[in-house]
N, C-alpha and C. Protein backbone atom coordinates (compact mmCIF):
# COMPACT_ATOMS: atom_id res chain seq x y z
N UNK A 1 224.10 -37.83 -216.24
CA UNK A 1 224.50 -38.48 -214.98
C UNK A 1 225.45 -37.60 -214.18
N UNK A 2 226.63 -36.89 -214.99
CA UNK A 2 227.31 -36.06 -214.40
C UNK A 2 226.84 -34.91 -213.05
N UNK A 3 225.91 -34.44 -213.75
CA UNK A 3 225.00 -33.35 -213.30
C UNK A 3 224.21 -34.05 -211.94
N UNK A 4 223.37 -35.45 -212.23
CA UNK A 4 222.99 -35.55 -211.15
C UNK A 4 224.52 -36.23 -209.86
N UNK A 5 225.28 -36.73 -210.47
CA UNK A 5 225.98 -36.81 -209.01
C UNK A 5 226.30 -35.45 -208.74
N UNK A 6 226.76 -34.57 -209.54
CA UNK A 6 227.11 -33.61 -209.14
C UNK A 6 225.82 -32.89 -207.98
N UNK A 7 224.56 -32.68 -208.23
CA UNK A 7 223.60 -32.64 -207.68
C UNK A 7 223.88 -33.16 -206.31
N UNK A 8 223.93 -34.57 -206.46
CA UNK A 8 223.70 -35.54 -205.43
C UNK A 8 224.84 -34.55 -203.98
N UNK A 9 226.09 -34.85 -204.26
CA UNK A 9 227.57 -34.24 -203.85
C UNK A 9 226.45 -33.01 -203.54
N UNK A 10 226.45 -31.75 -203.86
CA UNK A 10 226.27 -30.98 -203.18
C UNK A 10 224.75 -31.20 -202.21
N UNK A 11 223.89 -31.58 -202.69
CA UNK A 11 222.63 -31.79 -201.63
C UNK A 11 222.79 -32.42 -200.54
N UNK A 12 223.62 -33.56 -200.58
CA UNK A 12 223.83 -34.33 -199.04
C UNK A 12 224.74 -33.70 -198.06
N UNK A 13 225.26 -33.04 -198.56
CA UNK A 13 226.19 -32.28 -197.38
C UNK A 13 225.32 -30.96 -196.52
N UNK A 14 224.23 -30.76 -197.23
CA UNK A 14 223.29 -29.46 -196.66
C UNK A 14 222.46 -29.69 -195.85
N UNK A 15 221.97 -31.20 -195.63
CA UNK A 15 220.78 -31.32 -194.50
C UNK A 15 221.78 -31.36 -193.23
N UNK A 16 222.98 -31.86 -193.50
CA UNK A 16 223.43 -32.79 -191.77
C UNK A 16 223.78 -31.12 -191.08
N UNK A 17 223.95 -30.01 -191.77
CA UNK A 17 224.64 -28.96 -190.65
C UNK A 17 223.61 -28.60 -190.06
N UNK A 18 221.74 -28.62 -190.58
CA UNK A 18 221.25 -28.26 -189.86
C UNK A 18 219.64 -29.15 -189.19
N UNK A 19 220.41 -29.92 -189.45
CA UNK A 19 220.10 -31.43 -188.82
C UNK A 19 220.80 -32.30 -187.98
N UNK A 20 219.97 -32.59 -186.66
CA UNK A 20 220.69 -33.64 -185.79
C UNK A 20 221.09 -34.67 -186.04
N UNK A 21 222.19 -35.11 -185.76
CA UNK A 21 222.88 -36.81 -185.75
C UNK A 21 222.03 -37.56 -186.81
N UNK A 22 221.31 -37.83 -185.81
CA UNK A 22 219.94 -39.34 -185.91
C UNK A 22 219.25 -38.76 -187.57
N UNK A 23 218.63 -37.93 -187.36
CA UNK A 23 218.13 -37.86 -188.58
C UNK A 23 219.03 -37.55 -189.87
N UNK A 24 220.33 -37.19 -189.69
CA UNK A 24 221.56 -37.47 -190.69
C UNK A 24 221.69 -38.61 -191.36
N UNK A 25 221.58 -39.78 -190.70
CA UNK A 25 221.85 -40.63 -191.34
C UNK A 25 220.40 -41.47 -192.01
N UNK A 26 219.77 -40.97 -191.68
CA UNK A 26 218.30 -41.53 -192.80
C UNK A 26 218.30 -40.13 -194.33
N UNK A 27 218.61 -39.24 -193.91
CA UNK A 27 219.03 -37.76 -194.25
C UNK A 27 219.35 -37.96 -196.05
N UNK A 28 220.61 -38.82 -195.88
CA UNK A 28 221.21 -39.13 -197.71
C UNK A 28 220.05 -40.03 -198.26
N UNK A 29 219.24 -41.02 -197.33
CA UNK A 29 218.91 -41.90 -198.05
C UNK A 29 217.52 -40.92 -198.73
N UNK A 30 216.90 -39.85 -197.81
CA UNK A 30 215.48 -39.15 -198.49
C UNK A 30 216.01 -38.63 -199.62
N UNK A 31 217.49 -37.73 -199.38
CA UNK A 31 217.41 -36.85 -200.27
C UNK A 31 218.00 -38.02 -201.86
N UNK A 32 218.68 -38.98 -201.58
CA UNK A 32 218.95 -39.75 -202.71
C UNK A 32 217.45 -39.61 -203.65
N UNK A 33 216.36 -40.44 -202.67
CA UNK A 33 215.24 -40.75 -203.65
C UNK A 33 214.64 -39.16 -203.96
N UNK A 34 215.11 -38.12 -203.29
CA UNK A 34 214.30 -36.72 -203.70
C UNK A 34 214.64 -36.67 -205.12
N UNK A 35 216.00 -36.70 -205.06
CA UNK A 35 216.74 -36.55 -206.29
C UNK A 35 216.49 -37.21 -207.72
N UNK A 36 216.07 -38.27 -206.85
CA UNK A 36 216.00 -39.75 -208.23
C UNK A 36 214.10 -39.06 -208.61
N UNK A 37 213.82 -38.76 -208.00
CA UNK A 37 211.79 -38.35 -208.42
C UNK A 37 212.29 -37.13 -209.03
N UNK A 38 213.37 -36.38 -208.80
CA UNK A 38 213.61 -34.75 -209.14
C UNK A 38 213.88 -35.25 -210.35
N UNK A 39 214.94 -36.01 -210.79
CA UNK A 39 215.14 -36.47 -212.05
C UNK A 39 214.31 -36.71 -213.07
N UNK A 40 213.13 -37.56 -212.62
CA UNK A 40 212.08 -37.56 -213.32
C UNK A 40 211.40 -36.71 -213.35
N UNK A 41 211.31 -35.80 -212.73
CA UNK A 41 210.21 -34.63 -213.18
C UNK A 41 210.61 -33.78 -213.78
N UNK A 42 212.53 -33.86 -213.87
CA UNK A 42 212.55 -32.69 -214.90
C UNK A 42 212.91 -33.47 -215.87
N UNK A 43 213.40 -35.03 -216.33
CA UNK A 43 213.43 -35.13 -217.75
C UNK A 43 213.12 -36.32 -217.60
N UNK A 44 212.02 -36.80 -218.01
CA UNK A 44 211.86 -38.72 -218.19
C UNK A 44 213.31 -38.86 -218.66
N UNK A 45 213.66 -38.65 -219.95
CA UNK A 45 214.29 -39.29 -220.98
C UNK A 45 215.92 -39.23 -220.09
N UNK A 46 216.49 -38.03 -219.56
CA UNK A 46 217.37 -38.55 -218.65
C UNK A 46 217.67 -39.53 -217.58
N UNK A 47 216.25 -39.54 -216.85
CA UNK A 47 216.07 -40.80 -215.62
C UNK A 47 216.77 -41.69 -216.35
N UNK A 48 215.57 -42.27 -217.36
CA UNK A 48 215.59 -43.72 -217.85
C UNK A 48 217.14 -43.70 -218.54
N UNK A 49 217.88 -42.87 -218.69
CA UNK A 49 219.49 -42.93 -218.94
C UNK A 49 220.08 -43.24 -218.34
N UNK A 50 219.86 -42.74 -216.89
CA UNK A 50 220.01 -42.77 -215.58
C UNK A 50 220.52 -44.15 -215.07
N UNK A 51 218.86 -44.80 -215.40
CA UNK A 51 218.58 -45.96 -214.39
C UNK A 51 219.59 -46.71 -215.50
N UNK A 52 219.33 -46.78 -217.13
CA UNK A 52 220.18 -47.83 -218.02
C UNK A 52 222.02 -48.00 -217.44
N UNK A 53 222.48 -46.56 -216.83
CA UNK A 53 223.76 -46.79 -217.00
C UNK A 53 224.12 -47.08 -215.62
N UNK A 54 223.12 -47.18 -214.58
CA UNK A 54 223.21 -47.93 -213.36
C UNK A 54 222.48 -48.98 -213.42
């Protein structure tokens, strides 16, 4: 879990500098779920850790 907030923290801060306003704020919500499918593709067994301790 560490790793993915840590993940999370640095990926959302990288779309808005080169991205307008408007699409900023839909912006965290893509890259949240990029992250959450990224999770699963690199480890089932982490996701489902994931999802248990949220």
């Amino acid at each position: 879990m560490l790793l993915g907030v840590s993940g999370a923290v640095v990926v959302a801060p990288t779309p808005p500098p080169g991205i307008p306003t408007p699409p900023a704020a839909a912006a965290p919500v893509s890259t949240t779920s990029s992250l959450f499918t990224s999770s699963t593709a690199a480890g089932g067994t982490s996701n489902s850790v994931a999802n248990a301790s949220s």
